[in-house]
C-alpha atoms as a PDB file:
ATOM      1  CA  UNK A   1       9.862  -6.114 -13.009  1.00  0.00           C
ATOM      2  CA  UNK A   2       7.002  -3.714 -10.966  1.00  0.00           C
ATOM      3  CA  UNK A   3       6.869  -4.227  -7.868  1.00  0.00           C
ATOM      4  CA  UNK A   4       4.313  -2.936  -4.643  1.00  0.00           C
ATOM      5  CA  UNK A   5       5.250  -1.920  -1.326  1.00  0.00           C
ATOM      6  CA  UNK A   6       2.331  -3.566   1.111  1.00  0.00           C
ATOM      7  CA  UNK A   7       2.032  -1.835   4.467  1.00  0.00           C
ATOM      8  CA  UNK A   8      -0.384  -3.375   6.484  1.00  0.00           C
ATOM      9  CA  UNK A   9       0.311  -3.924  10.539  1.00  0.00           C
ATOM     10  CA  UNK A  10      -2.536  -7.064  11.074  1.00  0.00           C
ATOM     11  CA  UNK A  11      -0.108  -9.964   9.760  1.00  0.00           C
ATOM     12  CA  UNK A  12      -3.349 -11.860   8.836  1.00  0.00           C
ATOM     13  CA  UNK A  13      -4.814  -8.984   6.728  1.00  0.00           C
ATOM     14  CA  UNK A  14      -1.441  -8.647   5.277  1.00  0.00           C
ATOM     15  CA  UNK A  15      -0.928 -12.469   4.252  1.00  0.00           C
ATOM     16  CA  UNK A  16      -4.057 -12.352   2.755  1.00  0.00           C
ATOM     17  CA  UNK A  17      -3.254  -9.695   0.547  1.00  0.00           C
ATOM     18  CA  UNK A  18       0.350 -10.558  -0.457  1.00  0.00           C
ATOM     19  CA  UNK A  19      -0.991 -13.903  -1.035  1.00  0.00           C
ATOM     20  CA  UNK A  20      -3.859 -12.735  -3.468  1.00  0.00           C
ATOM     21  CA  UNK A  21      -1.471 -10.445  -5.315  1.00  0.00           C
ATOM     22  CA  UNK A  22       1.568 -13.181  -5.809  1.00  0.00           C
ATOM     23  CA  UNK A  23      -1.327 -15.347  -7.189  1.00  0.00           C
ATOM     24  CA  UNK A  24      -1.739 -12.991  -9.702  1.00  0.00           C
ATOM     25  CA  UNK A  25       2.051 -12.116 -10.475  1.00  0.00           C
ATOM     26  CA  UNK A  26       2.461  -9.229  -8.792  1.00  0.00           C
ATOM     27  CA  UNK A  27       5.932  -8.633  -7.364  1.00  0.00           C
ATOM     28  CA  UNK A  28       5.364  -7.741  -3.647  1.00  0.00           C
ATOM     29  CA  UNK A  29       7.704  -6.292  -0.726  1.00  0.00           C
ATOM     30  CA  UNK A  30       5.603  -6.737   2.669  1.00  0.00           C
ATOM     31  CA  UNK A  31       5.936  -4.514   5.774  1.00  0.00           C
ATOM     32  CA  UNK A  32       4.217  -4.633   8.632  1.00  0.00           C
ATOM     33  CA  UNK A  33       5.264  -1.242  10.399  1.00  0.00           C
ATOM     34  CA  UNK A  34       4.900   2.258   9.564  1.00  0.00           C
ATOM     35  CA  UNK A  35       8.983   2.140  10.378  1.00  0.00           C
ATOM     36  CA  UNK A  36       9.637  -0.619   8.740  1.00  0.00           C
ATOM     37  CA  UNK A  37       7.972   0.810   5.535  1.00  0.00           C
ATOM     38  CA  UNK A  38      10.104   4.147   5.216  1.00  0.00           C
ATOM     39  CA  UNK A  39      13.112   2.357   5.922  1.00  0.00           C
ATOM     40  CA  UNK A  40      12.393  -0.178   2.838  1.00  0.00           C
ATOM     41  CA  UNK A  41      11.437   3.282   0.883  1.00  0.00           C
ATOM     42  CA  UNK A  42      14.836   4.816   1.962  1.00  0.00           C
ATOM     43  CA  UNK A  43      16.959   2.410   1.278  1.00  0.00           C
ATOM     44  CA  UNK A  44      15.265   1.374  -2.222  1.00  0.00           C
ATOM     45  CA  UNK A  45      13.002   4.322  -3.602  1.00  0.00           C
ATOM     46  CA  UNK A  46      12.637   4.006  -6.959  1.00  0.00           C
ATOM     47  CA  UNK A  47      12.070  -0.137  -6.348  1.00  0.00           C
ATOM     48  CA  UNK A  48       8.215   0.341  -6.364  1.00  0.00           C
ATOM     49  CA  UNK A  49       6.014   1.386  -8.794  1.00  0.00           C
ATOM     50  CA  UNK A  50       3.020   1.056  -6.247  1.00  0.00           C
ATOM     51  CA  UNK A  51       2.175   1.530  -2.187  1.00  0.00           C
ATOM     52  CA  UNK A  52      -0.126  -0.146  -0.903  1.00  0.00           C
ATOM     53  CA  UNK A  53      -0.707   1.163   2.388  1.00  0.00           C
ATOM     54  CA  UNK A  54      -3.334   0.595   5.216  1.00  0.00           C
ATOM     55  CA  UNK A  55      -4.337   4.561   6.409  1.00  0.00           C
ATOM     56  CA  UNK A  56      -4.257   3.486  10.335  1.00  0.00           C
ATOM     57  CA  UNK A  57      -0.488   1.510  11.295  1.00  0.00           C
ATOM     58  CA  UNK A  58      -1.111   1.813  15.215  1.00  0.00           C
ATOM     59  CA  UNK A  59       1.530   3.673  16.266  1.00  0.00           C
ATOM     60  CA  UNK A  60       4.172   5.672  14.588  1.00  0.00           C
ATOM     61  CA  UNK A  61       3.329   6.922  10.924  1.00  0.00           C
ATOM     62  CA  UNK A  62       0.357   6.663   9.786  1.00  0.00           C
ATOM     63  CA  UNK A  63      -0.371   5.614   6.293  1.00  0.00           C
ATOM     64  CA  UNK A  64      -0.388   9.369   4.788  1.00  0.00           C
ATOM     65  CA  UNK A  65       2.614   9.607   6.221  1.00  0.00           C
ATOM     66  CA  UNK A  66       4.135   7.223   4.827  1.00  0.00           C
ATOM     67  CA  UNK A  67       2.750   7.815   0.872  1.00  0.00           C
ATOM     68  CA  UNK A  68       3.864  11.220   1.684  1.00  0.00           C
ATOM     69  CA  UNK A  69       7.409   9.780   2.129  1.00  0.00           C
ATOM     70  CA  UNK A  70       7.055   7.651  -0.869  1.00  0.00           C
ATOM     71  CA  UNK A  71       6.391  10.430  -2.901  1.00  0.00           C
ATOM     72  CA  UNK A  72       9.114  12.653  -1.873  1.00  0.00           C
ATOM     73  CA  UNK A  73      11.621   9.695  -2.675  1.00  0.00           C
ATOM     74  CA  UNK A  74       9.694   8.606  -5.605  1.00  0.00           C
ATOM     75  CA  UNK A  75       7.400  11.143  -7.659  1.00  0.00           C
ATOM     76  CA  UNK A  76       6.191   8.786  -9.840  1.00  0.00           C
ATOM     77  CA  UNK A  77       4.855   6.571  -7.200  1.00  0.00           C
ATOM     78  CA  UNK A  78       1.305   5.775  -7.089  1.00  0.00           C
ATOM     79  CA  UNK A  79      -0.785   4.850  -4.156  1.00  0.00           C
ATOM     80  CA  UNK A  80      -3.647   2.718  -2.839  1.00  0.00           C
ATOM     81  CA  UNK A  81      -5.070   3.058   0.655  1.00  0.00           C
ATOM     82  CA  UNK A  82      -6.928   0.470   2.104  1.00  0.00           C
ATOM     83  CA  UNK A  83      -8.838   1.206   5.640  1.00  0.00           C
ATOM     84  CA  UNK A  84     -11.163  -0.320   7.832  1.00  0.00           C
ATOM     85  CA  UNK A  85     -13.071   3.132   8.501  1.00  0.00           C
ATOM     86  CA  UNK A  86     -15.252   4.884   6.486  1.00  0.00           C
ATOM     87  CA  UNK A  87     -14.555   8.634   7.614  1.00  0.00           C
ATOM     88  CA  UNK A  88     -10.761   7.582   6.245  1.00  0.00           C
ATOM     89  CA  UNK A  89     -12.145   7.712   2.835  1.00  0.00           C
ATOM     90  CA  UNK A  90     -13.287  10.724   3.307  1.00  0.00           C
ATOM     91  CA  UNK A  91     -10.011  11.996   4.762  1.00  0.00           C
ATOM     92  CA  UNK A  92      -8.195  10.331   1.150  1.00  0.00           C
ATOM     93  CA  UNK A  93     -10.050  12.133  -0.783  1.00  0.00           C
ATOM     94  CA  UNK A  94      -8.450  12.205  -4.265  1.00  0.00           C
ATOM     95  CA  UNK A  95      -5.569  11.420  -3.287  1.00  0.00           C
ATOM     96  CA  UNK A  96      -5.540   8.014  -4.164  1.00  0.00           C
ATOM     97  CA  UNK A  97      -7.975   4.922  -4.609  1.00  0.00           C
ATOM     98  CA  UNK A  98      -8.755   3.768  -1.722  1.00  0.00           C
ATOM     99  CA  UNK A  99     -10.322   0.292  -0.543  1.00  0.00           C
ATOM    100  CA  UNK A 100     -12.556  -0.062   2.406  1.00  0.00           C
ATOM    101  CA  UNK A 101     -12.273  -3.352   4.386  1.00  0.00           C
ATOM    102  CA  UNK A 102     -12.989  -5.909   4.192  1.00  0.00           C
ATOM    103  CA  UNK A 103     -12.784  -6.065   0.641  1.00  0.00           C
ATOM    104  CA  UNK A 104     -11.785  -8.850  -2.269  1.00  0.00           C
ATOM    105  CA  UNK A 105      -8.072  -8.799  -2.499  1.00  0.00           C
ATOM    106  CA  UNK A 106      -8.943  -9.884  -6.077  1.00  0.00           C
ATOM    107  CA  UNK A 107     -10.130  -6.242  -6.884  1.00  0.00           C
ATOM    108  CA  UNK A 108      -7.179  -4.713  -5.916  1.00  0.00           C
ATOM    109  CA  UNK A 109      -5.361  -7.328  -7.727  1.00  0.00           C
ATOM    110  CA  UNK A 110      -6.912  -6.132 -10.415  1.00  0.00           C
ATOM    111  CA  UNK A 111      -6.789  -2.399  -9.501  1.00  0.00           C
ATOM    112  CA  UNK A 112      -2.871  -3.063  -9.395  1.00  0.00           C
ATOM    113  CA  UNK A 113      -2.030  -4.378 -12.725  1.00  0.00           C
ATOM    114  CA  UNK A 114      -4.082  -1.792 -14.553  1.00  0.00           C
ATOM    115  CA  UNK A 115      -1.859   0.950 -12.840  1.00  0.00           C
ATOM    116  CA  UNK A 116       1.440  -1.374 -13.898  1.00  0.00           C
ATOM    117  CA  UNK A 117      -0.016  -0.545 -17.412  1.00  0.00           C
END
């Protein structure tokens, strides 16, 4: 089974998400730290097909960081950002998709299970 790495620090945003993405029967691994998230990626790396990651984690890693990890440990990882900033999309580039909040969890959903195939 696919499964996504979420890495959002608000809990609320975060519960939001995981819930719109188990409603649609996607396999999801929360964290809620920057640490928290490379740790899961170190100890599992080739567990998730997809990282969802917010761009700004407060401190530690920010979410770069932390797709740059993912991607060391997993080349065949791909990656969503999600921020609440617009000069972050910028900063993404191509990169990655990324979703500007606040946005319908639906679409990335949707976004999700296209790149599970």
């Amino acid at each position: 089974m696919k499964k996504i790495l979420l890495v959002e620090d608000e809990v609320i945003i975060a519960a939001g998400v995981e819930e719109a993405l188990r409603d649609n029967g996607i396999s999801v691994c929360a964290a809620h730290s920057s640490g928290e998230a490379l740790c899961r990626l170190e100890a599992e790396p080739r567990t998730f097909s997809v990282l969802v990651t917010d761009i700004n984690l407060g401190s530690g890693a920010s979410g770069f960081d932390v797709a740059a990890t993912a991607r060391i440990l997993n080349p065949e990882i791909q990656v969503v950002y999600m921020t609440g900033r617009c000069e972050n999309i910028e900063a993404a580039g191509m990169q990655a998709l990324t979703f500007l909040k606040p946005f319908d969890a639906e679409d990335l959903a949707d976004q999700v299970r296209q790149m599970f195939g």
